[in-house]
C-alpha atoms as a PDB file:
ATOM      1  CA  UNK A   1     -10.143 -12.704 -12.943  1.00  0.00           C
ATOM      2  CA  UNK A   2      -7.050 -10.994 -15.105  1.00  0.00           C
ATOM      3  CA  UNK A   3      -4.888  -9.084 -13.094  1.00  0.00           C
ATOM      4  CA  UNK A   4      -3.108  -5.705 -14.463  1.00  0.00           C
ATOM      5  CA  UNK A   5      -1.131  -2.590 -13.150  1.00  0.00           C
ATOM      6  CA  UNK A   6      -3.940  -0.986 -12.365  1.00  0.00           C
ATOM      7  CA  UNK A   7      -5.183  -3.740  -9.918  1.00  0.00           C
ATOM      8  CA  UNK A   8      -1.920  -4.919  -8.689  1.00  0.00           C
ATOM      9  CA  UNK A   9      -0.588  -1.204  -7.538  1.00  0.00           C
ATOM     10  CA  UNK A  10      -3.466  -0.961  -4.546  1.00  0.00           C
ATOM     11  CA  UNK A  11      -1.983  -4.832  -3.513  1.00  0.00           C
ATOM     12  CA  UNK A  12       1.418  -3.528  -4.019  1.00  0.00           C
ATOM     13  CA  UNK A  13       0.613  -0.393  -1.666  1.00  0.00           C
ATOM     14  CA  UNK A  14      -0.828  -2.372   1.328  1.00  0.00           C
ATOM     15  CA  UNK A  15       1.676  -5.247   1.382  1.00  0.00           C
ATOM     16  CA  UNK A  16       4.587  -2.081   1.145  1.00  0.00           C
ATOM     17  CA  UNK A  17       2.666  -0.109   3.766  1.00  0.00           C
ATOM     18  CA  UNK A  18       2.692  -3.222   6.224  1.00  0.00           C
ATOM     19  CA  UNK A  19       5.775  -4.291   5.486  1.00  0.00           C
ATOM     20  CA  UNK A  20       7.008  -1.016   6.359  1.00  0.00           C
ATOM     21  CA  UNK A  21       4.773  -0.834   9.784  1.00  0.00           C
ATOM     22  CA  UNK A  22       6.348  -3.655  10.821  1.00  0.00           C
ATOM     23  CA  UNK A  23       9.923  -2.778  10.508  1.00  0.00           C
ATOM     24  CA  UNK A  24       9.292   1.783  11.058  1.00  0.00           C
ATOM     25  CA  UNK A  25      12.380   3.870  10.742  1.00  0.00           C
ATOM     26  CA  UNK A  26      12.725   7.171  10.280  1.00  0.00           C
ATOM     27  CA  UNK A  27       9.686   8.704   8.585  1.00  0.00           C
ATOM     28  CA  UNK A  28       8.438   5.545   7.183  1.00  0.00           C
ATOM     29  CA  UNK A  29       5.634   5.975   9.510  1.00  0.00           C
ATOM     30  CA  UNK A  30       4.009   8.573   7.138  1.00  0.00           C
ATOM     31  CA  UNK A  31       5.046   6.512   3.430  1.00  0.00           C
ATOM     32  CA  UNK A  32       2.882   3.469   5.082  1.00  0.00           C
ATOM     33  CA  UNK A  33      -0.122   5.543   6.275  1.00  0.00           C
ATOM     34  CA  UNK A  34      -0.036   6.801   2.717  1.00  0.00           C
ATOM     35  CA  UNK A  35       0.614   3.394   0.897  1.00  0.00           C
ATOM     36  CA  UNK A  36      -1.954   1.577   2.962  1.00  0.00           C
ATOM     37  CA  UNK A  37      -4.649   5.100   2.125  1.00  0.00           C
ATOM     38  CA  UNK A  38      -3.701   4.924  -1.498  1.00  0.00           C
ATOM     39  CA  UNK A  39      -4.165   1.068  -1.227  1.00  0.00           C
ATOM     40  CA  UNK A  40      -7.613   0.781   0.130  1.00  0.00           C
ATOM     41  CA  UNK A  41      -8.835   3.716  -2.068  1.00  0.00           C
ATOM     42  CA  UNK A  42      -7.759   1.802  -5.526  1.00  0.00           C
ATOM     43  CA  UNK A  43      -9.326  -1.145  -3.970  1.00  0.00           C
ATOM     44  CA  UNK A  44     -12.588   0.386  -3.086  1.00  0.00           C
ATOM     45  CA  UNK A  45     -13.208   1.697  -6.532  1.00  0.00           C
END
């Protein structure tokens, strides 16, 4: 299994989009719903 950008930006997405859940300020509510959408989707494929 050979990792590149194109499979490592989905993981990099979802571990930002938690990370950001965790500790929310201002609109960072919206970036992680995004991150975590964007993450699952490029995992799917």
């Amino acid at each position: 299994m050979t990792f590149n950008i194109i499979t490592l930006q989905p993981i990099v997405a979802l571990i930002a989009g938690i990370l950001i859940l965790i500790v929310p300020r201002l609109l960072n509510y919206i970036v992680a719903v995004y991150l975590i959408i964007i993450g699952i989707l490029g995992l799917v494929r």
